[in-house]
C-alpha atoms as a PDB file:
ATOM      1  CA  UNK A   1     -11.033  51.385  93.609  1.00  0.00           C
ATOM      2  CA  UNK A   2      -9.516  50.507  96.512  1.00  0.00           C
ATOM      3  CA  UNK A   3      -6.640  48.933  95.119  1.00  0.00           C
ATOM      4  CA  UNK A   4      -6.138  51.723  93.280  1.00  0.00           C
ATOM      5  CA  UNK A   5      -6.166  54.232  96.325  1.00  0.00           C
ATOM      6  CA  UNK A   6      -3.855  52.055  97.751  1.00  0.00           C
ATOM      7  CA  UNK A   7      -1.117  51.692  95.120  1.00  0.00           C
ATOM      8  CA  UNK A   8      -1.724  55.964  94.601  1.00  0.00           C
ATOM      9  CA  UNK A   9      -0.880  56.299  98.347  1.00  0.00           C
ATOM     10  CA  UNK A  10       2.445  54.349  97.778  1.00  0.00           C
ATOM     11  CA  UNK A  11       3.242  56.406  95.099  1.00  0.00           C
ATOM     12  CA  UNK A  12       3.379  59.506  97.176  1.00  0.00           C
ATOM     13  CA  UNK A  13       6.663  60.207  98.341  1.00  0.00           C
ATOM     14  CA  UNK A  14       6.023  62.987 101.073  1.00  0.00           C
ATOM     15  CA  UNK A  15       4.908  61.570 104.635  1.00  0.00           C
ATOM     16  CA  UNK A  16       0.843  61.618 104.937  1.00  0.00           C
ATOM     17  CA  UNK A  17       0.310  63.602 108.303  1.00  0.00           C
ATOM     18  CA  UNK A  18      -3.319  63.601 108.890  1.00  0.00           C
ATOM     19  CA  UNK A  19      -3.889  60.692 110.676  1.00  0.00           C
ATOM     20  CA  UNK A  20      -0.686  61.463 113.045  1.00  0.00           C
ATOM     21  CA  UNK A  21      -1.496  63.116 116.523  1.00  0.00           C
ATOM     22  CA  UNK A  22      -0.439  67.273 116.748  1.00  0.00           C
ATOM     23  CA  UNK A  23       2.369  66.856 118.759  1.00  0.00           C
ATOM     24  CA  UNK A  24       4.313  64.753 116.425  1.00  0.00           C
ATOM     25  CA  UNK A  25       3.238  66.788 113.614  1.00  0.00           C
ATOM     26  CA  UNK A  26       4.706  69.542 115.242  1.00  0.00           C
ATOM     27  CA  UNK A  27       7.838  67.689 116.164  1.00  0.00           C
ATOM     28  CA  UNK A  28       8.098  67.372 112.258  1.00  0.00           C
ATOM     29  CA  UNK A  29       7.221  70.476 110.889  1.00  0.00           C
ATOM     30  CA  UNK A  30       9.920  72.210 113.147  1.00  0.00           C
ATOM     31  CA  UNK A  31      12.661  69.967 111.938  1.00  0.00           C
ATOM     32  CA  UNK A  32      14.693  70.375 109.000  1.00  0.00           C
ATOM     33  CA  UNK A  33      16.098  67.281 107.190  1.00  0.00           C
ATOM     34  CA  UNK A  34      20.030  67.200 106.644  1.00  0.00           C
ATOM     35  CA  UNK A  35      21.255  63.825 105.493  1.00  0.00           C
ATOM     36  CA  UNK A  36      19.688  62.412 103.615  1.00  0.00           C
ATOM     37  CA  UNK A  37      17.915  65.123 102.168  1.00  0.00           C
ATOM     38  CA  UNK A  38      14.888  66.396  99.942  1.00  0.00           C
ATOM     39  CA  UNK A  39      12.157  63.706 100.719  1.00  0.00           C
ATOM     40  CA  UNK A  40      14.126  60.389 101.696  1.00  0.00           C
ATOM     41  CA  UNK A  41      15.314  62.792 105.027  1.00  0.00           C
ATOM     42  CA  UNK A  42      11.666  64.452 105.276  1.00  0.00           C
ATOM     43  CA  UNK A  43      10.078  60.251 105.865  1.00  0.00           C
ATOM     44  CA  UNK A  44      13.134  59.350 107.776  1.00  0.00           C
ATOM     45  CA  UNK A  45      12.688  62.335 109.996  1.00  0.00           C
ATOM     46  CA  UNK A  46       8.751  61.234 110.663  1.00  0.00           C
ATOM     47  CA  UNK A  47       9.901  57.908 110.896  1.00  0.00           C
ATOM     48  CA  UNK A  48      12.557  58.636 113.762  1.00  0.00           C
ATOM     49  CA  UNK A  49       9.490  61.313 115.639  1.00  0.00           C
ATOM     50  CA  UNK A  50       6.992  57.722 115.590  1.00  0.00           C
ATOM     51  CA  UNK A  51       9.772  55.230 115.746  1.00  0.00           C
ATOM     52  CA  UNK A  52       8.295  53.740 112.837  1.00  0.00           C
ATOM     53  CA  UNK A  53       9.784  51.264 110.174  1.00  0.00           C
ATOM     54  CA  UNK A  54      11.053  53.067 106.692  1.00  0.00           C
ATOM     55  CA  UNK A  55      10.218  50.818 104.049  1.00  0.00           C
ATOM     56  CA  UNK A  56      11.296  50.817 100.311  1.00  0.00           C
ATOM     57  CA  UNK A  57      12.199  49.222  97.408  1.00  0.00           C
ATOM     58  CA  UNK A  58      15.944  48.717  97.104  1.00  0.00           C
ATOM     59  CA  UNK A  59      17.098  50.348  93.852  1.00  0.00           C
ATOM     60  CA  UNK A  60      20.030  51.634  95.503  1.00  0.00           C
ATOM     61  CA  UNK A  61      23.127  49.895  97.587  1.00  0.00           C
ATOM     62  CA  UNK A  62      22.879  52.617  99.640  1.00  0.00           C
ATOM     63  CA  UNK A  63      19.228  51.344 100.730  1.00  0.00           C
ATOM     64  CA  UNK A  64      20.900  47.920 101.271  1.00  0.00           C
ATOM     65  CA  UNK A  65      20.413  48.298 104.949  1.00  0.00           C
ATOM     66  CA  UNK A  66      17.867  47.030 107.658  1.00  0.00           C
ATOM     67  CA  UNK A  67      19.233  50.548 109.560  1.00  0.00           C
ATOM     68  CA  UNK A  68      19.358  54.277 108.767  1.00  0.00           C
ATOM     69  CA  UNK A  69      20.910  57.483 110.099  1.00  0.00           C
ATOM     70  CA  UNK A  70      19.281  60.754 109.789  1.00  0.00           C
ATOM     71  CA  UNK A  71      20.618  63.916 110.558  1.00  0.00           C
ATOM     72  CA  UNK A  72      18.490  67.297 111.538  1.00  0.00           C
ATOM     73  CA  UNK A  73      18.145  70.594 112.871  1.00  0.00           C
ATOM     74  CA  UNK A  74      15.609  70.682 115.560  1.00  0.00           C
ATOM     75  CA  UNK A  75      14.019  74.357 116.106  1.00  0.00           C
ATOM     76  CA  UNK A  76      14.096  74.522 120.192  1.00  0.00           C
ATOM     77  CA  UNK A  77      11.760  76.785 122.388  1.00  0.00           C
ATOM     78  CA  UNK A  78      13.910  79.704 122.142  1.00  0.00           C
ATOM     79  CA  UNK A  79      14.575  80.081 118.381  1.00  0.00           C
ATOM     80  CA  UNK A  80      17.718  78.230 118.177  1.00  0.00           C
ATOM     81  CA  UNK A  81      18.937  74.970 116.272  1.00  0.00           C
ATOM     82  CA  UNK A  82      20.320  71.713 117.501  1.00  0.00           C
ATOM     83  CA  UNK A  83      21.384  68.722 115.459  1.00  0.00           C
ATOM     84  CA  UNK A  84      19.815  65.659 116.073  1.00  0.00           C
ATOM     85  CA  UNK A  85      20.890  62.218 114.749  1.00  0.00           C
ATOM     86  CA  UNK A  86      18.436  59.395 114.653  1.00  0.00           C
ATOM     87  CA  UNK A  87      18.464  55.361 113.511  1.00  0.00           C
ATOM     88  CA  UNK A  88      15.863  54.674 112.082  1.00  0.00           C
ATOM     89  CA  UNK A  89      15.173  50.931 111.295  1.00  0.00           C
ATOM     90  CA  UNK A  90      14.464  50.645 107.667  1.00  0.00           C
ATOM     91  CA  UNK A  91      13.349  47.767 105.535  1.00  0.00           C
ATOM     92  CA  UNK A  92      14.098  46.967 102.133  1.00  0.00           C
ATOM     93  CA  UNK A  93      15.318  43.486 101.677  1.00  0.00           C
ATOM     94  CA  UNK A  94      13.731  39.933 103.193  1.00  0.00           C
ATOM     95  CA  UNK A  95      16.984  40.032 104.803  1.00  0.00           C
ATOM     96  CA  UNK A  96      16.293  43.056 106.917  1.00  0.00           C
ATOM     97  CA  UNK A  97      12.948  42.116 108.579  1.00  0.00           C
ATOM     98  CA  UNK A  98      15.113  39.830 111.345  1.00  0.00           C
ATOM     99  CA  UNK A  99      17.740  42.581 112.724  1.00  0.00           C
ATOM    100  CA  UNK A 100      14.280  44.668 112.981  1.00  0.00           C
ATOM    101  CA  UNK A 101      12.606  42.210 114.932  1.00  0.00           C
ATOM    102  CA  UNK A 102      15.616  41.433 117.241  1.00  0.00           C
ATOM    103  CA  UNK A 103      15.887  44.835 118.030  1.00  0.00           C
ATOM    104  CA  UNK A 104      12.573  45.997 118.737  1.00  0.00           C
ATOM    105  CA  UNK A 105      12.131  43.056 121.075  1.00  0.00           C
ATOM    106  CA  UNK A 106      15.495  43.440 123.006  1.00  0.00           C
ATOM    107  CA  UNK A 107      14.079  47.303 122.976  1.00  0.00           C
ATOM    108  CA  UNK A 108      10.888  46.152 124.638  1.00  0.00           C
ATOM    109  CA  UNK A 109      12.456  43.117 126.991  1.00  0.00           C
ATOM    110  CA  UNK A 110      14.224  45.894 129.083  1.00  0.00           C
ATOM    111  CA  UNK A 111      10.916  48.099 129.646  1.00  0.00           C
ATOM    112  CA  UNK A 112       9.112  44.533 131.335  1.00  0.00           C
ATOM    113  CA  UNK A 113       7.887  45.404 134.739  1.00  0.00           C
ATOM    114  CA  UNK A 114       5.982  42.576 137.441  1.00  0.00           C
ATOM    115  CA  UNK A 115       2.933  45.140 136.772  1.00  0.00           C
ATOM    116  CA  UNK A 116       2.790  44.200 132.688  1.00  0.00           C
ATOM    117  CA  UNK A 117       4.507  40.564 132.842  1.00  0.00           C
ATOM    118  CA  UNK A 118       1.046  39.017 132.321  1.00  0.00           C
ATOM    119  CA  UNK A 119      -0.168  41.540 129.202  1.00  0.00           C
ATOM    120  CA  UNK A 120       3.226  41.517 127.497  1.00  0.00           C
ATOM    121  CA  UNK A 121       3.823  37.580 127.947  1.00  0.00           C
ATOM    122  CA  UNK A 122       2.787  36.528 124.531  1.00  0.00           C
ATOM    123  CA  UNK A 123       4.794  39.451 122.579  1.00  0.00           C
ATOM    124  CA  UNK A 124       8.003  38.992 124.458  1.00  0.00           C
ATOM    125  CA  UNK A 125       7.582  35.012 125.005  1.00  0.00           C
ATOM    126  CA  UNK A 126       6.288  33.929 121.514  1.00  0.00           C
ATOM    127  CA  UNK A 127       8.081  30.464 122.036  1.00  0.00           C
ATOM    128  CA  UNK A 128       6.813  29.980 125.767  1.00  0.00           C
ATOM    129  CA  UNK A 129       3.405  28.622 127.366  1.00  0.00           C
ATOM    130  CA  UNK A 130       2.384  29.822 130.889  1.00  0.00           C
ATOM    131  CA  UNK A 131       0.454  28.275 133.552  1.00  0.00           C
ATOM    132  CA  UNK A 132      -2.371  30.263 134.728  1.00  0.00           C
ATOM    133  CA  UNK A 133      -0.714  30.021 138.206  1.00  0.00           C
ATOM    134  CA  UNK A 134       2.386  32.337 137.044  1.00  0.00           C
ATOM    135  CA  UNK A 135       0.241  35.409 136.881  1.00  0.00           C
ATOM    136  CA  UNK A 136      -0.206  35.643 140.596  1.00  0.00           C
ATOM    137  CA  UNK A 137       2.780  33.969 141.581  1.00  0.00           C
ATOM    138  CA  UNK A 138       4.941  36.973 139.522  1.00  0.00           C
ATOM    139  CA  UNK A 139       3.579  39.518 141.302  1.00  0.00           C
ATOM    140  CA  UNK A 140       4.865  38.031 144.145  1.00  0.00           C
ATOM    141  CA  UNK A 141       8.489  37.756 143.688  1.00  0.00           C
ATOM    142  CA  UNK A 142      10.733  40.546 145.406  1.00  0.00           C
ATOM    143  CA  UNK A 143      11.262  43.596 143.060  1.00  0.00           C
ATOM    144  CA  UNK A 144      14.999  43.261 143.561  1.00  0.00           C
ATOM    145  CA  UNK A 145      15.077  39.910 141.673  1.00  0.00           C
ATOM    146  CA  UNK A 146      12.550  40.531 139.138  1.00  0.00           C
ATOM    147  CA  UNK A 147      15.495  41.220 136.505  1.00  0.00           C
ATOM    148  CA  UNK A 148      17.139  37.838 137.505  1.00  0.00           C
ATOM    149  CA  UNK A 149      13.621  36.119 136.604  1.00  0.00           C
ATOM    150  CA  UNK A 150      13.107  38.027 133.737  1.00  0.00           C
ATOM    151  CA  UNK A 151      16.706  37.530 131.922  1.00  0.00           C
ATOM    152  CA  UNK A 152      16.217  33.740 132.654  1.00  0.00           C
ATOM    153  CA  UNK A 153      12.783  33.676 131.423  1.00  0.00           C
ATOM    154  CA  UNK A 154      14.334  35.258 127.808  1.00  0.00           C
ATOM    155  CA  UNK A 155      16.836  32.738 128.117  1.00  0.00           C
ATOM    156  CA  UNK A 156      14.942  29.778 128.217  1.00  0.00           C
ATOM    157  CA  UNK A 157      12.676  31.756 125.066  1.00  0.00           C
ATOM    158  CA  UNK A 158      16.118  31.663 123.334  1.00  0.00           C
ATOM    159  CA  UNK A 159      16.201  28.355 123.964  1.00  0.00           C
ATOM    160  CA  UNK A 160      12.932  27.011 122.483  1.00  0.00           C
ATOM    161  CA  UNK A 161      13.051  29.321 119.583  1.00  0.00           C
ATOM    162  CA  UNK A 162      16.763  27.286 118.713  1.00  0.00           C
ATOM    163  CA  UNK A 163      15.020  24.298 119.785  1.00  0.00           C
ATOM    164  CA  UNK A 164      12.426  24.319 117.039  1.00  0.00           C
ATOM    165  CA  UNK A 165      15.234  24.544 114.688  1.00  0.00           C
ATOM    166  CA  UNK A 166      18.101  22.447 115.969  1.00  0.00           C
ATOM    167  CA  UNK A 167      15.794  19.340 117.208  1.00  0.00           C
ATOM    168  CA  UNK A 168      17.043  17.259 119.528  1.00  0.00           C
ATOM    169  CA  UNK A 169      15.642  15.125 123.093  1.00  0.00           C
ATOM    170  CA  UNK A 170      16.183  18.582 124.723  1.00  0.00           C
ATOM    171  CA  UNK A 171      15.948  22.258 124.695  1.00  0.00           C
ATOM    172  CA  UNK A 172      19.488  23.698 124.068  1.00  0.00           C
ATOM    173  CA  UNK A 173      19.513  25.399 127.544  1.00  0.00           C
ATOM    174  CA  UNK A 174      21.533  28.509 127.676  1.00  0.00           C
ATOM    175  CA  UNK A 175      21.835  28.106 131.744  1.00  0.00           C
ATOM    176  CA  UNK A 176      21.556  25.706 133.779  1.00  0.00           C
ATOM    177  CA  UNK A 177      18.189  24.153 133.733  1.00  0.00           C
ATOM    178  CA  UNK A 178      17.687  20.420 135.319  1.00  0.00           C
ATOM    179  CA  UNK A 179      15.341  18.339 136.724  1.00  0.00           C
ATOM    180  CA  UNK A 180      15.122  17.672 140.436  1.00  0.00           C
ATOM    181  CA  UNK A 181      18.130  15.123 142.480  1.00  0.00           C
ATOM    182  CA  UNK A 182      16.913  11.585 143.289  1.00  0.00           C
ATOM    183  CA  UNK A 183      17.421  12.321 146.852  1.00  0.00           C
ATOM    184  CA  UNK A 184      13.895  14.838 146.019  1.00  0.00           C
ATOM    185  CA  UNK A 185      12.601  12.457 143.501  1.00  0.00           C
ATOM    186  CA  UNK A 186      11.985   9.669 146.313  1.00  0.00           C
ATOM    187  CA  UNK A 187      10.394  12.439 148.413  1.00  0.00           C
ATOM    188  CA  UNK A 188       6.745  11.994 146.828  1.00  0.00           C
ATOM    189  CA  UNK A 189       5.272  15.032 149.572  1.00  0.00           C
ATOM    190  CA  UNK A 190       7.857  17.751 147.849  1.00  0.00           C
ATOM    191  CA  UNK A 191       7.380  16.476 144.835  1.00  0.00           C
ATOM    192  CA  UNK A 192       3.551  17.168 144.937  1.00  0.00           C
ATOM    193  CA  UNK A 193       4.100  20.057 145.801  1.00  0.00           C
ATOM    194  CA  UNK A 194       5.820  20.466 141.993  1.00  0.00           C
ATOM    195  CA  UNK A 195       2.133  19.916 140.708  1.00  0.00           C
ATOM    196  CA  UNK A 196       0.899  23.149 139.104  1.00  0.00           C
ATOM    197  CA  UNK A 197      -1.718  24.350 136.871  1.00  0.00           C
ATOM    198  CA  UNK A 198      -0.947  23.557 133.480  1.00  0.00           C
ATOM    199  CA  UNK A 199      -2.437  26.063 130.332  1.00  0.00           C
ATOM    200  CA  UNK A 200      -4.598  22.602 129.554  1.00  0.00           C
ATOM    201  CA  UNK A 201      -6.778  22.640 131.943  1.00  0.00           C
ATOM    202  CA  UNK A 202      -4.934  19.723 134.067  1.00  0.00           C
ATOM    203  CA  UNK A 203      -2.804  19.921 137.007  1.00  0.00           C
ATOM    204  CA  UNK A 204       0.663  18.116 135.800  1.00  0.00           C
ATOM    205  CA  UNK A 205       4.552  18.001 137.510  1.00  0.00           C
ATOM    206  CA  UNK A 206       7.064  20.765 136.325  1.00  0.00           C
ATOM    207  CA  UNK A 207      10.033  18.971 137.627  1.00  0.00           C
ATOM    208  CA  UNK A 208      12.892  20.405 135.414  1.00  0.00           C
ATOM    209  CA  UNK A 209      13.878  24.027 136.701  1.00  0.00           C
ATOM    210  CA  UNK A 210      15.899  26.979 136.005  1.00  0.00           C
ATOM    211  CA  UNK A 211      17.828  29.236 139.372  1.00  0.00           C
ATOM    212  CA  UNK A 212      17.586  33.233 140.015  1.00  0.00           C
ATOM    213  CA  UNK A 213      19.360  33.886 143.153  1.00  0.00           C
ATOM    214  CA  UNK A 214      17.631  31.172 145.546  1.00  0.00           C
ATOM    215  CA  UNK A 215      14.373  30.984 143.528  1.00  0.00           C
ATOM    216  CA  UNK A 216      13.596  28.276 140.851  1.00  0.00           C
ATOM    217  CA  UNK A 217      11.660  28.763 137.582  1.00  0.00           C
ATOM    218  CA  UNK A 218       9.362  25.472 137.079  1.00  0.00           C
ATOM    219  CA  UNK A 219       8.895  24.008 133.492  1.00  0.00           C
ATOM    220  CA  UNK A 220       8.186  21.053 131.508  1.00  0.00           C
ATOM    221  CA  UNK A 221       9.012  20.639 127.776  1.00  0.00           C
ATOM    222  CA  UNK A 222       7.645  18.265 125.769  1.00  0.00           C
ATOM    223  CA  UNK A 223      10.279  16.721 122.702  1.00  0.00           C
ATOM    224  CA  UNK A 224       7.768  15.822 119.997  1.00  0.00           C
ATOM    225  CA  UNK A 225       6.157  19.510 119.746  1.00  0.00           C
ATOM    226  CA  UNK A 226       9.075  21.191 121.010  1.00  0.00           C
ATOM    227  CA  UNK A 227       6.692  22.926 123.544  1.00  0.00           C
ATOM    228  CA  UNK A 228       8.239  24.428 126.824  1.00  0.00           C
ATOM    229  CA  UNK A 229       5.683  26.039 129.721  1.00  0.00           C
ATOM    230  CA  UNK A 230       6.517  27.563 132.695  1.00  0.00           C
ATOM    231  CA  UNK A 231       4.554  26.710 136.258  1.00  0.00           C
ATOM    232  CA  UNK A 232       5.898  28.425 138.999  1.00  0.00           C
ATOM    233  CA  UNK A 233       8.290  31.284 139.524  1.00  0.00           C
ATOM    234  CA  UNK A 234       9.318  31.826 143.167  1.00  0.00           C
ATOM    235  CA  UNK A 235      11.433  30.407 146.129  1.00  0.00           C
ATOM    236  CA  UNK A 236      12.544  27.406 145.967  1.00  0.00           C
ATOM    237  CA  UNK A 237      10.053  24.199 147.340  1.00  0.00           C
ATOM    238  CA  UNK A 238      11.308  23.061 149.996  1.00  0.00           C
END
């Protein structure tokens, strides 16, 4: 029976509202669909209120597309009309699921704050492992240069996303990301001082490092998993 239900539900063309909070269904039911119209604009109007994914079957080239506009009249506070258009991502093809993705996440990367770093690590990071250290030392780092840290950070996630693809000895860096000068090496004092908490349990050396303004990112990557995890994010050791 459930199956049933289920397949029943899919066959219903007009958006299901009950579930939806009252604001949104009011939102809806005081705008008018344009283009499209009839019931493609009615689900792509609910769709752009949620900023929710249309899906469909693709029976149509004009459906061929992981993105949709919709056009509609809004009824405003005083009576009147304004025309809104809306994207609206929309999935029909395998194809589409990746522009989706990208989207969403570059949507998401430039709400990060210090405050939600830690809770939002594993969304935004999927390719990255943290030290336990890095939640403290984050909320440490000087507002002003939080953006630095955090477009490096999704830089070196580029990297180890290509990196499980491409192979190789070595991350594909996208910025400049080495590992410490001998003249540092052959100081074993500063180079203890490299040993950080590692998401194992054990306290290991994250030589190899990536710059924001005067601050280094710590890491260590590891070829035959393809694994990179961060250490420590702040000013530089010295």
């Amino acid at each position: 029976m459930d199956e049933v239900a289920l397949f029943l539900s899919l066959a219903q063309k007009s958006p299901l509202l009950s579930e939806l909070p009252a604001e949104v269904t009011g939102q809806y039911y005081l705008s008018d669909p344009v283009s499209p119209s009839a019931e493609a604009g009615e689900i792509l109007v609910l769709c752009a209120h949620t900023s929710s994914i249309a899906v469909s079957l693709c029976l149509q080239e004009r459906w061929s597309r992981d993105e949709l506009v919709v056009e509609f009249d809004e009824l405003d506070e005083h009576a009147g009309t304004s025309r809104v258009e809306e994207n609206v991502d929309h999935l029909s093809l395998p194809a589409h699921a990746q522009p989706i993705i990208d989207r969403r996440r570059k949507a998401e990367r430039s709400q990060l704050t210090p405050t939600d770093f830690w809770i939002r690590k594993s969304a935004l990071f999927p390719n990255l492992v943290f030290g336990p250290d890095v939640e403290g030392q984050i909320g440490a780092v000087d507002p002003s240069l939080f953006g630095q840290v955090a477009r490096r950070l999704f830089e070196i996630e580029e990297a180890a996303a290509d990196w499980k693809v491409v192979g190789g000895s070595m991350p594909p860096w996208r910025s400049k990301t080495t590992p410490e000068g001998e003249h540092r090496k052959n100081d074993q004092t500063l180079m203890n001082r490299m040993i950080f908490a590692s998401s194992n349990g054990n306290r290991v050396l994250f030589e190899w490092h990536a710059r924001f303004g005067s601050g280094r990112i710590h890491l260590r990557f590891d070829a035959p998993t393809r694994s990179i995890e961060i250490g420590y994010i702040g000013r530089k050791i010295t």
